[in-house]
N, C-alpha and C. Protein backbone atom coordinates (compact mmCIF):
# COMPACT_ATOMS: atom_id res chain seq x y z
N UNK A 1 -6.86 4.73 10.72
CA UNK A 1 -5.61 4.67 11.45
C UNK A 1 -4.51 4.47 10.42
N UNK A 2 -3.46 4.76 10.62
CA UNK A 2 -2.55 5.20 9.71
C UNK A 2 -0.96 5.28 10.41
N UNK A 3 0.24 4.58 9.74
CA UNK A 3 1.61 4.42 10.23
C UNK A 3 2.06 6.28 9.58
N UNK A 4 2.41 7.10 10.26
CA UNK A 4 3.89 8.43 9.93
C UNK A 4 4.84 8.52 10.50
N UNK A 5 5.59 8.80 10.07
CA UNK A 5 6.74 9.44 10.62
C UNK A 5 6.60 10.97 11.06
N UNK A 6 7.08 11.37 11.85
CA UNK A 6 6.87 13.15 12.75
C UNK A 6 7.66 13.71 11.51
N UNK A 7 7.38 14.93 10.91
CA UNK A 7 8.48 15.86 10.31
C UNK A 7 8.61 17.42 10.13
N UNK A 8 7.73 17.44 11.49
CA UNK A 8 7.77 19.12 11.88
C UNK A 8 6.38 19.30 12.98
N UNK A 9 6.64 20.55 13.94
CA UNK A 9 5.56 20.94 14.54
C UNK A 9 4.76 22.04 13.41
N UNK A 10 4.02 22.53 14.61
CA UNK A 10 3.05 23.64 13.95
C UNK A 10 2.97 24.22 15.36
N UNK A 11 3.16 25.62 15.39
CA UNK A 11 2.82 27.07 16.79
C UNK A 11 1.99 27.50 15.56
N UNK A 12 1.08 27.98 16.39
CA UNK A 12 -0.06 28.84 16.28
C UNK A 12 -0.47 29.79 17.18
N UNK A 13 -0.53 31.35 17.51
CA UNK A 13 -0.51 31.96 18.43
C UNK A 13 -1.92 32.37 18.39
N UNK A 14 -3.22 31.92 17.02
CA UNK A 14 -4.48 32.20 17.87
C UNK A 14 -4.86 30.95 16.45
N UNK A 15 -5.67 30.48 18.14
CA UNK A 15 -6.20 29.25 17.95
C UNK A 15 -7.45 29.13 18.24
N UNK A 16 -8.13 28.26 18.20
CA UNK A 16 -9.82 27.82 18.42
C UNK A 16 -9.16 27.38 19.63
N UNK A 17 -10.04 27.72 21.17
CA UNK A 17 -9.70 27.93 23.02
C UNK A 17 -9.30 26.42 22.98
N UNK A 18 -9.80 25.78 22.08
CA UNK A 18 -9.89 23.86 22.25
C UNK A 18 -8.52 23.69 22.59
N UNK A 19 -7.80 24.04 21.34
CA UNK A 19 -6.41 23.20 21.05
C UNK A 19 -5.29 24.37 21.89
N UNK A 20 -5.73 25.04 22.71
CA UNK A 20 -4.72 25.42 23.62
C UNK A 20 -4.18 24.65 24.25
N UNK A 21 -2.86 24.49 24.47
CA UNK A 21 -2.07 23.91 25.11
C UNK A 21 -2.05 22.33 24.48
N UNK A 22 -2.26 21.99 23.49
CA UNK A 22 -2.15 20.94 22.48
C UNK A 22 -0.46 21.22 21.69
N UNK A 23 -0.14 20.09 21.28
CA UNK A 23 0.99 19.66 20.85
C UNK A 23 0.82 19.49 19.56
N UNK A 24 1.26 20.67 18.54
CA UNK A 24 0.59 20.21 17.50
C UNK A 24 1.96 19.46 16.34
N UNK A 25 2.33 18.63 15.71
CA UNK A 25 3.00 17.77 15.02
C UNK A 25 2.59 18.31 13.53
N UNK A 26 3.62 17.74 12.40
CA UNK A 26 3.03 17.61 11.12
C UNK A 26 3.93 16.42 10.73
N UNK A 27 2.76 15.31 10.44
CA UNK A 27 3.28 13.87 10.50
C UNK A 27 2.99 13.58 9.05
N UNK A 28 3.52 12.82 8.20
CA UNK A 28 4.04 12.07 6.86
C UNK A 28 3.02 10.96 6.92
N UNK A 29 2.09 10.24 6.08
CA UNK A 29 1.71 8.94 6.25
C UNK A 29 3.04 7.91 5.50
N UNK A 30 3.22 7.23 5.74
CA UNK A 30 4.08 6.13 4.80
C UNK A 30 3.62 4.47 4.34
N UNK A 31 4.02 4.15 3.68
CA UNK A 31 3.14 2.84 3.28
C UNK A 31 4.42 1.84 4.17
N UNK A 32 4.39 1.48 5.13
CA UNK A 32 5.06 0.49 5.52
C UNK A 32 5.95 -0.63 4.95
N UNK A 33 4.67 -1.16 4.09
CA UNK A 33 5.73 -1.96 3.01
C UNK A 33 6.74 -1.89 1.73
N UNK A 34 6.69 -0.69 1.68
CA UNK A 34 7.60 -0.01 0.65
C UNK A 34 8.19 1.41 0.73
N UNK A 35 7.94 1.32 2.27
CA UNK A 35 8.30 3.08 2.32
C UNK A 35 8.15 4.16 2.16
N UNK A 36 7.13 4.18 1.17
CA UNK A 36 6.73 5.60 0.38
C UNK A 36 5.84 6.00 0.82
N UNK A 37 6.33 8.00 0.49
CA UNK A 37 6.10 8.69 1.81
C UNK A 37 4.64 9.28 1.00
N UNK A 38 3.71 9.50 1.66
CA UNK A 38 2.30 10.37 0.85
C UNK A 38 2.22 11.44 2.35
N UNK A 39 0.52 11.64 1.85
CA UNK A 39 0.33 13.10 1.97
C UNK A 39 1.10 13.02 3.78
N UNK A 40 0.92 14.61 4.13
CA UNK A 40 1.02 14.74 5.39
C UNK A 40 -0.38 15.86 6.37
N UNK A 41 -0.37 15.57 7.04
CA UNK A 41 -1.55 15.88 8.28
C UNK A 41 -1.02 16.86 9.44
N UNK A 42 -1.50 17.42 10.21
CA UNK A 42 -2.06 18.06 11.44
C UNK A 42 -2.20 17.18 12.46
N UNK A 43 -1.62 16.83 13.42
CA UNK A 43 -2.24 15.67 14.26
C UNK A 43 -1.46 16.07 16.12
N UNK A 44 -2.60 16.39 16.63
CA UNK A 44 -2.45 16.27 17.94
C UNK A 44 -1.72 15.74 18.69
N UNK A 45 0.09 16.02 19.68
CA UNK A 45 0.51 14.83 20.09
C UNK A 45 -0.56 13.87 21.47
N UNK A 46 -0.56 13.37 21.87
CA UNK A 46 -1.13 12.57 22.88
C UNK A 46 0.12 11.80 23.61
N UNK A 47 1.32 11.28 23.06
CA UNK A 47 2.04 10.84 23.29
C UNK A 47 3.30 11.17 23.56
N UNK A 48 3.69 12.43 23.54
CA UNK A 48 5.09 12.84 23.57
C UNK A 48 5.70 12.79 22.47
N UNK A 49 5.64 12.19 20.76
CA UNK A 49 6.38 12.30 19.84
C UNK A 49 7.13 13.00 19.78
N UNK A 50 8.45 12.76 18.73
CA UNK A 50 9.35 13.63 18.89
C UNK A 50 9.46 13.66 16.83
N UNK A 51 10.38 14.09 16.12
CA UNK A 51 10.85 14.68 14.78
C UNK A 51 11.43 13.21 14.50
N UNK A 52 11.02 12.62 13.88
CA UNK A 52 11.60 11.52 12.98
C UNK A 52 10.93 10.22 13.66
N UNK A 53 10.40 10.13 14.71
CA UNK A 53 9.02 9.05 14.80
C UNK A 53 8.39 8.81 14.27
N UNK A 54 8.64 7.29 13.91
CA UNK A 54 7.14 6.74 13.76
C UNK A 54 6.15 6.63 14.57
N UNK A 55 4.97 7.08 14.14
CA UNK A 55 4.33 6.96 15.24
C UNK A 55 2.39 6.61 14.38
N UNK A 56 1.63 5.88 15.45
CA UNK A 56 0.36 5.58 15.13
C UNK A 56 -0.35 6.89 14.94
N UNK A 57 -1.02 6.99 14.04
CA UNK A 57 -1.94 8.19 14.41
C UNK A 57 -3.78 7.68 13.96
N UNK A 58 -4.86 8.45 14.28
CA UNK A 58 -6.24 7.87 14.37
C UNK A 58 -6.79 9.28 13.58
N UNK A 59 -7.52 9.07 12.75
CA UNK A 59 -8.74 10.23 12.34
C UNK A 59 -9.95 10.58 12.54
N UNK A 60 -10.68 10.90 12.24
CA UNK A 60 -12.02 11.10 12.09
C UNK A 60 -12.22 11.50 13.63
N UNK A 61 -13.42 10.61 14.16
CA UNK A 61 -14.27 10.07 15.54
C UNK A 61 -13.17 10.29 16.44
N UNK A 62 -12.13 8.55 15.72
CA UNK A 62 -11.65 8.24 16.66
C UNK A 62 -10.38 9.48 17.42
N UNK A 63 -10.26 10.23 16.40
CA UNK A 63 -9.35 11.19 16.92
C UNK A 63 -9.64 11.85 18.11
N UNK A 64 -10.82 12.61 17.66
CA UNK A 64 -11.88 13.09 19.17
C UNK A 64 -12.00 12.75 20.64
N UNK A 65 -12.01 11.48 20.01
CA UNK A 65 -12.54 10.36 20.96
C UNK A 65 -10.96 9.98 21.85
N UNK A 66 -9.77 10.51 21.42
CA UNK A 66 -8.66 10.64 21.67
C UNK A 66 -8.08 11.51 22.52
N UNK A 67 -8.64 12.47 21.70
CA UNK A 67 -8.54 13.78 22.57
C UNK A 67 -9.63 14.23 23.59
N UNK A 68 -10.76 13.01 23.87
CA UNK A 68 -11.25 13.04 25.11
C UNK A 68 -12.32 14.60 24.71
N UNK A 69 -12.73 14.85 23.48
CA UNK A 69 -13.88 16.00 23.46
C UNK A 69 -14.45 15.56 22.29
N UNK A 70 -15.59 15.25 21.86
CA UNK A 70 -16.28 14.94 20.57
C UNK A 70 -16.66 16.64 20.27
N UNK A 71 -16.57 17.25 20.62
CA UNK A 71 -16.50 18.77 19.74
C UNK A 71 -15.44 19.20 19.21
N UNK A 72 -13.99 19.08 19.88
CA UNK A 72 -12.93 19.81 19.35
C UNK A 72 -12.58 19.81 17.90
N UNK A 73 -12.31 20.97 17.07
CA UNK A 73 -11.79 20.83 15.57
C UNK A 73 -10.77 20.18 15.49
N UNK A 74 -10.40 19.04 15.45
CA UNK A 74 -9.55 18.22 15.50
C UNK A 74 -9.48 17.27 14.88
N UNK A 75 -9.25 17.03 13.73
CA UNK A 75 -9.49 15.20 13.02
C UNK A 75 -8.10 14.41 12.87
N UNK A 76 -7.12 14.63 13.62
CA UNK A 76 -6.20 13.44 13.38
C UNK A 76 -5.45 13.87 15.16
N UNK A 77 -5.07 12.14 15.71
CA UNK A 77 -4.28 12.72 16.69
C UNK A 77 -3.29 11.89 17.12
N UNK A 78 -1.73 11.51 17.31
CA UNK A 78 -0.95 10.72 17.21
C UNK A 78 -1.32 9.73 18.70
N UNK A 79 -1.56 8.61 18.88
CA UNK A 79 -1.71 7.93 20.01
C UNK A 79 -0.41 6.95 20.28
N UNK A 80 0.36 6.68 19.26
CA UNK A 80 1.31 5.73 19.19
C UNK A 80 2.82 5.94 18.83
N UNK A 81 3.89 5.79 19.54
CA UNK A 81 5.09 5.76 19.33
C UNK A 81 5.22 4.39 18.93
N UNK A 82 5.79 4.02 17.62
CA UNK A 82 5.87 2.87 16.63
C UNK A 82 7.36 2.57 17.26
N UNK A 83 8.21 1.37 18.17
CA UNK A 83 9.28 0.71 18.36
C UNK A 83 9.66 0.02 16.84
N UNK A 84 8.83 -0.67 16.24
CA UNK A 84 9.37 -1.48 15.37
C UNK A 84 7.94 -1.88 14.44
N UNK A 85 7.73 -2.10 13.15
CA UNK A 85 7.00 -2.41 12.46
C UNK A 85 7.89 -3.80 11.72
N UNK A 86 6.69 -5.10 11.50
CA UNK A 86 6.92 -6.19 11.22
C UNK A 86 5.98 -6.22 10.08
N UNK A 87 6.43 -6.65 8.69
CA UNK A 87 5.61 -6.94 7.72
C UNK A 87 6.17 -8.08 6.99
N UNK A 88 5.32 -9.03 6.71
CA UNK A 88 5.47 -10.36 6.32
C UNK A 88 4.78 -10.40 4.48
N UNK A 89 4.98 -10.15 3.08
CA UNK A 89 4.30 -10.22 2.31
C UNK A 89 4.52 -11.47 1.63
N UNK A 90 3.93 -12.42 1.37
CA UNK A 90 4.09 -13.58 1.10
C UNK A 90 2.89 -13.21 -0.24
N UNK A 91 4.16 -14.21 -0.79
CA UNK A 91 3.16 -13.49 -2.77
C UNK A 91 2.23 -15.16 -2.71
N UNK A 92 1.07 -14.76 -3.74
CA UNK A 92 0.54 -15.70 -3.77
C UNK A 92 -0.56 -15.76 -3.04
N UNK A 93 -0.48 -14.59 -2.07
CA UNK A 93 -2.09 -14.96 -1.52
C UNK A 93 -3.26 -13.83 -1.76
């Protein structure tokens, strides 16, 4: 599981029958505590995301397991619209 920000879709006009009518996103991972932006992913909306959300996203299994088919080619899928992220780093521990 992993914090991104949304920063583009993906249309595809032939697809594997699965991801018809799927919402497809291309989401940023970011490190929360410092902002910095790494790779970016493919990820299923589930949630309505929109272009500059943060939002939760899940891989592997749990993606599947998201999208409600343990067959679909699918390994990442956004489940979460992020309101606010809280990080506390207290040095020393």
């Amino acid at each position: 599981m992993f914090i991104g920000v949304v920063i583009g879709n993906v249309w595809a006009t032939k697809k594997d029958d699965q991801l018809n009518g799927m919402k497809l996103m291309v989401v940023q991972r970011i490190d929360p505590a410092d902002g910095k932006r790494h790779e970016s992913v493919v990820a299923a909306d589930r949630v309505g995301a929109g272009i500059g959300e943060q939002v939760l996203v899940v891989t592997g299994s749990s993606a599947r397991m998201a999208l409600a088919s343990p067959d679909i080619p699918m390994d990442a899928a956004i489940v979460g619209i992020l309101d606010e992220v809280e990080i506390n780093l207290t040095k020393g521990l």
